[in-house]
Protein backbone atom coordinates (compact mmCIF):
# COMPACT_ATOMS: atom_id res chain seq x y z
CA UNK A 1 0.64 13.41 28.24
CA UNK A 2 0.26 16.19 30.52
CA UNK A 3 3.42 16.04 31.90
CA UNK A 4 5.54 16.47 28.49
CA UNK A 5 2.99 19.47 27.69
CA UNK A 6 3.74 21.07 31.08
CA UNK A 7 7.18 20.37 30.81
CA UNK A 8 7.88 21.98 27.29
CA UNK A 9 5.50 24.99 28.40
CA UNK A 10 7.96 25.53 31.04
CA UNK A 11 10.86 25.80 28.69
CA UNK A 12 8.91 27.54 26.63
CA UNK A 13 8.46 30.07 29.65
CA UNK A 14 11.78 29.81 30.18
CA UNK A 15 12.84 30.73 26.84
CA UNK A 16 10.64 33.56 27.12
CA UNK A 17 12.55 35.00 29.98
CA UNK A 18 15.11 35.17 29.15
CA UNK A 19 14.21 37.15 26.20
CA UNK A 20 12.56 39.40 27.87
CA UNK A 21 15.84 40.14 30.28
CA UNK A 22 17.96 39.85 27.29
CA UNK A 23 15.98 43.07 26.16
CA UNK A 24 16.05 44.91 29.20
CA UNK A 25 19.58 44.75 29.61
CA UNK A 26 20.05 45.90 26.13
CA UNK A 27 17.72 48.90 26.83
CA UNK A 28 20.90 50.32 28.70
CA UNK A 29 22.07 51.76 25.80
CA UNK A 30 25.30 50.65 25.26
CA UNK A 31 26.50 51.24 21.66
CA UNK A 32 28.69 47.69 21.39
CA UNK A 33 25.50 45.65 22.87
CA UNK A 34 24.26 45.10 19.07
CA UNK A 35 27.45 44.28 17.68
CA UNK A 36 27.98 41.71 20.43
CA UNK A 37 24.53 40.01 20.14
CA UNK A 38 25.00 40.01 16.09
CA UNK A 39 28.39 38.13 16.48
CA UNK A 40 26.62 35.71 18.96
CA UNK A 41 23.57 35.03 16.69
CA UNK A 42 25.97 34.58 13.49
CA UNK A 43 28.13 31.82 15.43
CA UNK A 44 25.15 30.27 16.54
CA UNK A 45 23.72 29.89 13.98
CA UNK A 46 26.69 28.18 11.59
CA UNK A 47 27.17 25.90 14.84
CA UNK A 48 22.94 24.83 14.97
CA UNK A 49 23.02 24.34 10.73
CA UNK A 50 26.57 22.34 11.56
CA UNK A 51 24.74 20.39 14.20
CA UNK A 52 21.80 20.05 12.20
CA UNK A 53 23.70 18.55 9.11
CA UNK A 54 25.53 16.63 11.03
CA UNK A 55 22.43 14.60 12.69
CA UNK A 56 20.73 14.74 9.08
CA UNK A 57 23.21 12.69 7.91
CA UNK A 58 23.59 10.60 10.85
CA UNK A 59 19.99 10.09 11.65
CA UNK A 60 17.66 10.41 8.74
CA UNK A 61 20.10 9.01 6.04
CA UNK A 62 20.98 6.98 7.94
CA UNK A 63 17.68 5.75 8.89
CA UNK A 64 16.73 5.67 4.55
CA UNK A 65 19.69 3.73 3.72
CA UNK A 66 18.34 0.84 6.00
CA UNK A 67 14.65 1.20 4.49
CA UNK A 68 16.60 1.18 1.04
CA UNK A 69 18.85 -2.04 2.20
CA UNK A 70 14.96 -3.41 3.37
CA UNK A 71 13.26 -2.79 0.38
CA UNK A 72 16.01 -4.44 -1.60
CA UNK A 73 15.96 -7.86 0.46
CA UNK A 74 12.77 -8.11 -0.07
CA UNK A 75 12.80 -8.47 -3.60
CA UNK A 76 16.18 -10.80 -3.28
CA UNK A 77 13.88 -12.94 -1.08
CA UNK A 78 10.75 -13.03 -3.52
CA UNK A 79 13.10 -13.80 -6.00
CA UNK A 80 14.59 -16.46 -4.16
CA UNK A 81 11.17 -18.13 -3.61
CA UNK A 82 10.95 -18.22 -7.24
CA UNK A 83 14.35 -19.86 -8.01
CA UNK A 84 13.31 -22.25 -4.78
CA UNK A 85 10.84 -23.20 -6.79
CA UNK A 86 12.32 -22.96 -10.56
CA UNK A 87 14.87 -25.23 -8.96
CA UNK A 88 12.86 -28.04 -7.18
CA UNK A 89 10.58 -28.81 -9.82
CA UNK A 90 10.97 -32.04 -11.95
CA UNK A 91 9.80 -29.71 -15.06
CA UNK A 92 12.73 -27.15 -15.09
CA UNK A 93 14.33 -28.91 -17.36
CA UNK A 94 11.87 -28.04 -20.14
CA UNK A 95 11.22 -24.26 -19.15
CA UNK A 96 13.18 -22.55 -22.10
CA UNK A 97 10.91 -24.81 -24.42
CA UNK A 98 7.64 -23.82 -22.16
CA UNK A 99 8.93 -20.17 -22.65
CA UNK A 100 9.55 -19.77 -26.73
CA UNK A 101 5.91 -21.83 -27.69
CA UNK A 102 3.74 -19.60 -25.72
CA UNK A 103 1.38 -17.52 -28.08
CA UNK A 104 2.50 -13.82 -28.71
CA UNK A 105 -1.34 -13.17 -29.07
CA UNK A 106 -2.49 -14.35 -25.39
CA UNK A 107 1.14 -12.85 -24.30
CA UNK A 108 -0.04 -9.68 -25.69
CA UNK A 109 -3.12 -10.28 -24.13
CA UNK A 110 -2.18 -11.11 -20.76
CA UNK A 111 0.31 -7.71 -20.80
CA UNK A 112 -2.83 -5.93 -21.82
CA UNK A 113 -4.69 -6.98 -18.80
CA UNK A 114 -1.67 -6.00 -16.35
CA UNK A 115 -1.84 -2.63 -18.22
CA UNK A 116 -5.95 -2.25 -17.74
CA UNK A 117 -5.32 -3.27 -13.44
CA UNK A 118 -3.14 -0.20 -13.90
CA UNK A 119 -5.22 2.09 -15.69
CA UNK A 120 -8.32 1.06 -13.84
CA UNK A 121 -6.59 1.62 -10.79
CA UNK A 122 -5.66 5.20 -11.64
CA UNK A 123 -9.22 5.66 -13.10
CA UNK A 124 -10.59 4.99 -9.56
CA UNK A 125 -8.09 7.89 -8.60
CA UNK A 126 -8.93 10.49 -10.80
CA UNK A 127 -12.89 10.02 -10.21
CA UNK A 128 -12.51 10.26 -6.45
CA UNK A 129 -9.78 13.34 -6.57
CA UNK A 130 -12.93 14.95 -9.32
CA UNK A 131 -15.51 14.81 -6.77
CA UNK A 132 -13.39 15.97 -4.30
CA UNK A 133 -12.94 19.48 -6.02
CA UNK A 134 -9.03 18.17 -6.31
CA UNK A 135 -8.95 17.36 -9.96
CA UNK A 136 -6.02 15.59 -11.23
CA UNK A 137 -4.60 14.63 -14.57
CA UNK A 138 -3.95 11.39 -15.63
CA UNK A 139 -0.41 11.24 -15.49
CA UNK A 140 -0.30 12.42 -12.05
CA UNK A 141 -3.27 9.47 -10.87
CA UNK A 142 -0.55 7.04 -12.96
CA UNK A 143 2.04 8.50 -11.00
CA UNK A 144 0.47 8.14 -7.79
CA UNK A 145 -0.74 4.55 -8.46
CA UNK A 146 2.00 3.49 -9.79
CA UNK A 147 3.72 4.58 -6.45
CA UNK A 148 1.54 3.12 -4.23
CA UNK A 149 1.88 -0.09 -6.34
CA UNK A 150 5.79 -0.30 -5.66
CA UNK A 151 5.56 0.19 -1.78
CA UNK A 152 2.47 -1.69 -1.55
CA UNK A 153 3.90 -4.76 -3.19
CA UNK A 154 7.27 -5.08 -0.59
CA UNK A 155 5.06 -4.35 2.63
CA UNK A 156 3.44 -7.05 4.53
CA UNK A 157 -0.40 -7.16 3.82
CA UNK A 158 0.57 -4.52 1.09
CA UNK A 159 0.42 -1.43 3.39
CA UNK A 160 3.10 0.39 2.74
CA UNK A 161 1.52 2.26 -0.27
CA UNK A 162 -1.10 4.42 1.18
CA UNK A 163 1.15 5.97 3.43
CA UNK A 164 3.78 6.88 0.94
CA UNK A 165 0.80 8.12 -1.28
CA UNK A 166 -0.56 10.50 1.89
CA UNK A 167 2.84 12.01 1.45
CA UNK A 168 3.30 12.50 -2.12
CA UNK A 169 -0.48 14.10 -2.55
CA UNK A 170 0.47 16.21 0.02
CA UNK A 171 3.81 17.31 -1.79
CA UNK A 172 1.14 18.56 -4.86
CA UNK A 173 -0.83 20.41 -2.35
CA UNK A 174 -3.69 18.10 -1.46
CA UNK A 175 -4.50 17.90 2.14
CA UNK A 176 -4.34 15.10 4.15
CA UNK A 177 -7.92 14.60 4.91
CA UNK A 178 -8.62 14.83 1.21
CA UNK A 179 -5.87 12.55 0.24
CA UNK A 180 -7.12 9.53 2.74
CA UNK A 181 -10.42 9.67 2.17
CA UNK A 182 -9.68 9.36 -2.14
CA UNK A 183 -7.60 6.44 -1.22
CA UNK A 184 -10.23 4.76 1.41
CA UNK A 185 -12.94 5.23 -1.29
CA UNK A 186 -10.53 3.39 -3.52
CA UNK A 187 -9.79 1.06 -0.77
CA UNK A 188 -13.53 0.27 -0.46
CA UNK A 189 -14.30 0.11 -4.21
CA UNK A 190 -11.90 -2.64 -4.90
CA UNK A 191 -12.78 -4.68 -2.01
CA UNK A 192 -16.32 -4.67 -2.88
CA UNK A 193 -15.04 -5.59 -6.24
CA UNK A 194 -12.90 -8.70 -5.06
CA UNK A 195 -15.27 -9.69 -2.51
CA UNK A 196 -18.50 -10.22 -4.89
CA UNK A 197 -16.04 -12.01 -7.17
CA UNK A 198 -15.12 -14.13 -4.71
CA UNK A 199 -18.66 -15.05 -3.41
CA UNK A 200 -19.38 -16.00 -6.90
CA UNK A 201 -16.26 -18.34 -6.61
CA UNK A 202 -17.66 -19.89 -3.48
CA UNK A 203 -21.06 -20.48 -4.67
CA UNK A 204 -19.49 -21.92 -8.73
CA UNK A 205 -16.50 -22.91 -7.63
CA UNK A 206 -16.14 -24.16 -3.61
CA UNK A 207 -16.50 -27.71 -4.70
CA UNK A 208 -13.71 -27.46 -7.34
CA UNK A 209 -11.43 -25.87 -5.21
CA UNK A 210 -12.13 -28.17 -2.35
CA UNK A 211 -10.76 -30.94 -4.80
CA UNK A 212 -7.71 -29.42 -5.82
CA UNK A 213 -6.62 -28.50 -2.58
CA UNK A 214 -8.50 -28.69 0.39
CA UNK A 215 -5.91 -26.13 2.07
CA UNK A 216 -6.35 -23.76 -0.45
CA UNK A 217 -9.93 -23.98 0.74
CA UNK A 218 -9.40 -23.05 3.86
CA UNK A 219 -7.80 -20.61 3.33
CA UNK A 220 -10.31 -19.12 1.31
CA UNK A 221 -12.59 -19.94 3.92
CA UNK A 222 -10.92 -17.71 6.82
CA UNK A 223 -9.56 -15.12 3.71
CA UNK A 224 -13.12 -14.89 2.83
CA UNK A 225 -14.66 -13.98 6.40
CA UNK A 226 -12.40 -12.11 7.04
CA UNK A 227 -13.21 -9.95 4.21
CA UNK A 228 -16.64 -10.17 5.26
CA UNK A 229 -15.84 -9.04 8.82
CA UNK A 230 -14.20 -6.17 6.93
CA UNK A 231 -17.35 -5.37 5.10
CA UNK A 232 -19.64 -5.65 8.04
CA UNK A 233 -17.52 -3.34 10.10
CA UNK A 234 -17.51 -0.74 7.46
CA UNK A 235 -21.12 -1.16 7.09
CA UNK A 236 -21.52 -0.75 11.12
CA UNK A 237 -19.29 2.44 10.26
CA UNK A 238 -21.30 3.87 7.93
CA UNK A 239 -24.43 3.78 10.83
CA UNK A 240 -23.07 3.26 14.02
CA UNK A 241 -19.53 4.66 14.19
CA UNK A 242 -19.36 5.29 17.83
CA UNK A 243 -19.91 1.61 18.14
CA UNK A 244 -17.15 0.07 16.23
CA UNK A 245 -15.07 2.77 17.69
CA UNK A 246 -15.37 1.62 21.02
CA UNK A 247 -15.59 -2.06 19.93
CA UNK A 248 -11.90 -2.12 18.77
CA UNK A 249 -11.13 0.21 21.45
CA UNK A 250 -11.97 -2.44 24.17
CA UNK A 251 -10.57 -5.30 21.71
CA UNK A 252 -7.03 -3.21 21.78
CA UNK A 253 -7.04 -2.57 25.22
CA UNK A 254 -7.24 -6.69 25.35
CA UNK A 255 -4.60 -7.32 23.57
CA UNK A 256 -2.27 -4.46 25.03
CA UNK A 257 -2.80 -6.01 28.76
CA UNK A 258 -1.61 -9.46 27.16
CA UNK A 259 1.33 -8.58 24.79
CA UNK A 260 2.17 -5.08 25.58
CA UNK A 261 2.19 -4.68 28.98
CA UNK A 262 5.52 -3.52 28.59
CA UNK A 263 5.52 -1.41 25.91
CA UNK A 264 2.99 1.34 27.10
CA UNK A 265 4.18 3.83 24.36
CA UNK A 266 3.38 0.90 21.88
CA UNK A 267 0.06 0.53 22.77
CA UNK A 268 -0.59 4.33 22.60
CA UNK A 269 0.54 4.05 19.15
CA UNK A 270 -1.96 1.72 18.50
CA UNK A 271 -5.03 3.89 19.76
CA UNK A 272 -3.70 6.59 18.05
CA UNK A 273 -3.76 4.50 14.91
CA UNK A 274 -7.25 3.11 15.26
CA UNK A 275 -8.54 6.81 15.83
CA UNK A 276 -6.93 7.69 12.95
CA UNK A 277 -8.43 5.07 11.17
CA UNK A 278 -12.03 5.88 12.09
CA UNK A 279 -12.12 9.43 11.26
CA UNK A 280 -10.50 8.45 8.07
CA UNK A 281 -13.18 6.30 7.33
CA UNK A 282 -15.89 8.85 8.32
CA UNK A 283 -14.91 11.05 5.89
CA UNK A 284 -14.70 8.47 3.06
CA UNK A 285 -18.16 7.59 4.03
CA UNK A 286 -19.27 11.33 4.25
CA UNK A 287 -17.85 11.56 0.35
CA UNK A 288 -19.88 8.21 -0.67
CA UNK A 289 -23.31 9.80 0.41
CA UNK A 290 -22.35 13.01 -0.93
CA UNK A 291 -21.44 11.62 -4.31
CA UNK A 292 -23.31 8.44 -5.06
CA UNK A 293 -23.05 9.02 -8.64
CA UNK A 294 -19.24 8.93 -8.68
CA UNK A 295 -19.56 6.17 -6.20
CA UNK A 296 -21.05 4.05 -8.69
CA UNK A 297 -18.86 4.36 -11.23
CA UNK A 298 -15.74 4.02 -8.91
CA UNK A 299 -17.15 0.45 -8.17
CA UNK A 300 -17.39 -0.32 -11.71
CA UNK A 301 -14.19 0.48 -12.85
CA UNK A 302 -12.67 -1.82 -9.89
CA UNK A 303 -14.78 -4.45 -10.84
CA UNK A 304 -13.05 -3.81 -14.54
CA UNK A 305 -10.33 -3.81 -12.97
CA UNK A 306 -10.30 -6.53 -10.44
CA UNK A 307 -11.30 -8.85 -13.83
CA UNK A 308 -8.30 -7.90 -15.43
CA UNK A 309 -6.10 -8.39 -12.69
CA UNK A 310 -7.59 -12.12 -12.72
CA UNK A 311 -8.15 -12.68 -16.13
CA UNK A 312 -4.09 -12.75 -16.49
CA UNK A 313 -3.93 -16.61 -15.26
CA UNK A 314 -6.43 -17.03 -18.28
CA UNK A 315 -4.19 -15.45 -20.92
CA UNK A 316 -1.36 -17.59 -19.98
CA UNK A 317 -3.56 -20.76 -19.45
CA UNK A 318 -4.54 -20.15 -23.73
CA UNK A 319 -0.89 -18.87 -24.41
CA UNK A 320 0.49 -22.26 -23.41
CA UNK A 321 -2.01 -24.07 -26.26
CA UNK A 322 -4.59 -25.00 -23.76
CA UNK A 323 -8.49 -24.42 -23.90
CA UNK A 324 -10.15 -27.06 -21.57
CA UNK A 325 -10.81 -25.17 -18.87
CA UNK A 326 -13.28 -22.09 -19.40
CA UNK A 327 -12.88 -18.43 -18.80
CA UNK A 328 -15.31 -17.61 -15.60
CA UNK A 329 -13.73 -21.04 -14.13
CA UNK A 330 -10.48 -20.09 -13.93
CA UNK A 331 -11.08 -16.47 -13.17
CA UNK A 332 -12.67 -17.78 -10.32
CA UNK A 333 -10.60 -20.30 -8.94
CA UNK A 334 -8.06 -16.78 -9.39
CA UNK A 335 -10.29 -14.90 -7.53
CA UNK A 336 -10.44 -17.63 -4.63
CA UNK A 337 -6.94 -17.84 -4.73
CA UNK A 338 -6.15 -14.36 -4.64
CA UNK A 339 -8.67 -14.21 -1.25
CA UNK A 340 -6.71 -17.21 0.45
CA UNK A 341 -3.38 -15.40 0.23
CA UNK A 342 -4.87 -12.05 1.09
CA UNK A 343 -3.63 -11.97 4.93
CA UNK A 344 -0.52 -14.06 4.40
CA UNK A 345 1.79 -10.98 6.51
CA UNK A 346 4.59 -11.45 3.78
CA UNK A 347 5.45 -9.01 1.13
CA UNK A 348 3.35 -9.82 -2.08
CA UNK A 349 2.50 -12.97 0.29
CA UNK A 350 5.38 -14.32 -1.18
CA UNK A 351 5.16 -18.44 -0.87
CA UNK A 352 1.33 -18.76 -0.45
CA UNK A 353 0.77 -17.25 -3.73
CA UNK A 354 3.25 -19.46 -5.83
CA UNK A 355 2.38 -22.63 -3.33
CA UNK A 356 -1.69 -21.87 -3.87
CA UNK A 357 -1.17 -21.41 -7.53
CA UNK A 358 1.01 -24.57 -7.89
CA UNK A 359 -1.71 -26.59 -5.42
CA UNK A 360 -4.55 -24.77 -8.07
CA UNK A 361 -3.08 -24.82 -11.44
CA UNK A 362 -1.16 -28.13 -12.20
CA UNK A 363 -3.87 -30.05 -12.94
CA UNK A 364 -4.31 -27.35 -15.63
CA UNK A 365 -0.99 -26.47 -16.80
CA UNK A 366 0.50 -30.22 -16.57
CA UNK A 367 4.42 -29.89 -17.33
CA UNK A 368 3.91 -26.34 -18.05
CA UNK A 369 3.37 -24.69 -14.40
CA UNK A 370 6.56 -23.64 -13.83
CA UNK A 371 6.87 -21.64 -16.93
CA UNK A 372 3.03 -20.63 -16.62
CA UNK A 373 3.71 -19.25 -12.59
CA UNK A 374 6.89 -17.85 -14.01
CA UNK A 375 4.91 -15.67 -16.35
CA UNK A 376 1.68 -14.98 -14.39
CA UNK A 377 3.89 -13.55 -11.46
CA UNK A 378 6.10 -11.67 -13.40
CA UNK A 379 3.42 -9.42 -14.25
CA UNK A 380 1.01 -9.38 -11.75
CA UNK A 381 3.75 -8.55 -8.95
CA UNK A 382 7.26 -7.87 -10.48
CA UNK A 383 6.12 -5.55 -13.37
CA UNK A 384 4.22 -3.74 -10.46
CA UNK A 385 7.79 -3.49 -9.04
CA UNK A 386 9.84 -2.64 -12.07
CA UNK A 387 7.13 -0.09 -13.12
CA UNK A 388 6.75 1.30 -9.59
CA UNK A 389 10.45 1.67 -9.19
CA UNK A 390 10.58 3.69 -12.00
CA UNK A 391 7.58 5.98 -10.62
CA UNK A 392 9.18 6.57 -7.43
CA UNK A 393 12.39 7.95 -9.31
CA UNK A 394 10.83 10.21 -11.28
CA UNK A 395 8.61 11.85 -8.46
CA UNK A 396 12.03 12.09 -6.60
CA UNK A 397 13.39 14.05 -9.21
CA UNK A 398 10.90 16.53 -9.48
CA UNK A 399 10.57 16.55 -5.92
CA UNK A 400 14.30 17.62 -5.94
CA UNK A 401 13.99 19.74 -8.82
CA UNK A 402 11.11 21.46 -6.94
CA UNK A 403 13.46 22.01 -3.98
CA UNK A 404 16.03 23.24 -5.85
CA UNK A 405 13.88 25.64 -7.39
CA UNK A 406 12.75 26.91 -4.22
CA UNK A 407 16.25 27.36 -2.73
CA UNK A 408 17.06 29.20 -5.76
């Protein structure tokens, strides 16, 4: 705002000035004027670091004890939707029996397919930072994936991860440009990935799931477009950016007059965001065109991936001794399930995701859902947690062993 510029160019003025008569007057010549100033300096200065430690640990640890104290609800509250669940159901009873006769091979198998969503997913990383002239090792991509994981997975509508990702690039030199537009490119890759799995579901599978649960199928339904309006405004992107741009421009400018009146600063936010967002995507778009060939095999290693992300429900489904149901059937029904809950604004949606597989699966799993949901989520969300935990403490140490360094 043009005030707070004008304002702090002022001070800065101000500042200036009295500089400038601070070194006039010392221009006198007086012999003690040096030793004075040094004394000055030396107590201002212990009093600014004292100051300066003191709202450090006021302010900002303050401020990542209560993230910390946030993160760890979150999982106490997933967990507690699990033992809601665990502790409601008729079948409870026979869980430890459910647990020892699963088959180590599809166990194996399912673990396996947890482990390829990783690898795939850090695959996707190291092909975009490649053609971005930022080449990374594995480890660091496993690192960084795993990271985004963690933060992703207790954040509403999993968006907590790119941010903290931004930041840790940019702690191994990558700029921030660079560093968004290798995670939009991922972004894109996997949607496309999910989405064409998903229309597949709707055109095999729409009557099935309709069936099952006919709110389950609505949500896919809304999941679904919405995806879709995702798609079509990145494709509008891609040609008409200035369009979209002032599209959602006008669309926030709606909304702030209705719910934000209030909260000017708030909306500001928001257009700063959006902004943001469109220049992000313009460059991610500028690196598609420019490398279509790494493009292409980005996409194909999310669709790789995406299919072992879904193809855990299958493992457990033949781990439990069953073999009705076919492989692309239930992958589907997966895939549609994993679209419904999508949007649900709760970390990992949390609820929708053990409701939709419960309304999806029983018919499947008979007495064995509860130890089948058990399993599934366990290592399509809490390994991601467990796993990501461990990332973030070992980039934390070498982020502190880095500053030490430094210091030193």
């Amino acid at each position: 705002m043009p005030g707070v510029r004008q304002d702090g160019g002022g001070r800065r003025d101000a500042v200036a000035q009295g500089q400038d008569a601070g070194v006039r007057q010392g221009g006198g010549g007086r012999q003690d004027a040096g030793v004075h100033f040094a004394s000055f300096w030396k107590s201002l200065t212990i009093s600014l670091r004292k100051t300066g430690g003191e709202w450090y640990t006021t302010t900002v640890m303050k401020g990542t004890k209560k993230q910390t104290w946030k993160r760890i609800l979150v999982v106490l509250l997933t967990l507690a939707v699990l033992v809601g669940f665990a502790i409601f159901d008729k079948d409870v009873d026979d869980l430890g029996e459910v647990l020892q006769n699963i088959s180590p091979f599809w166990l194996v198998g399912a673990l396996l397919c947890t482990l390829v969503y990783f690898i795939g997913d850090t695959g996707m990383y190291c092909i975009a930072c490649r053609d971005m002239q930022i080449p990374q090792p594995f480890h660091e991509g496993l690192l960084t994936t795993m990271l985004g994981f963690f933060y992703s997975a207790l954040t509403p509508l999993s968006s907590g991860g790119q941010p903290f990702q931004v930041l840790q690039m940019r702690g191994r030199g990558i700029s921030v440009g660079a560093a968004t537009s290798v995670l939009m490119v991922k972004f894109m890759a996997w949607h496309i990935a999910l989405s064409c799995i998903g229309l597949a579901g709707a055109v095999f599978c729409s009557g099935r799931l309709l069936e099952l649960s006919p709110t389950m199928f609505v949500l896919f339904c809304i999941g679904f477009l919405l995806h879709l309006l995702c798609a079509g405004t990145g494709f509008l992107l891609m040609i008409r950016p200035q369009l979209v741009s002032r599209a959602g421009n006008a669309l926030i400018g709606f909304v702030g007059r209705v719910f934000l009146r209030r909260r000017p600063q708030a909306l500001d936010r928001v257009y700063a965001v959006w902004d943001r967002f469109i220049e992000e995507y313009k460059q991610a778009v500028a690196f598609s065109l420019q490398h279509r060939g790494g493009m292409v095999q980005i996409v194909l290693v999310a669709f790789f991936e995406v299919l072992a992300y879904l193809s855990v429900t299958y493992c457990v489904y033949r781990g439990l001794g069953f073999s009705e149901v076919s492989y692309p059937t239930m992958t589907l029904l997966q895939a549609m399930l994993s679209i419904g809950v999508a949007f649900v604004p709760l970390p990992g949606a949390s609820i929708a995701t053990e409701g939709g597989f419960y309304a999806l699966f029983t018919v499947y799993f008979g007495d064995s859902r509860l130890g089948a949901m058990l399993i599934w989520r366990f290592l399509t969300y809490y390994l991601t947690i467990v796993l990501g935990l461990v990332a973030v403490l070992i980039d934390g140490f070498r982020s502190e062993k880095h500053a030490h360094v430094q210091e030193g």
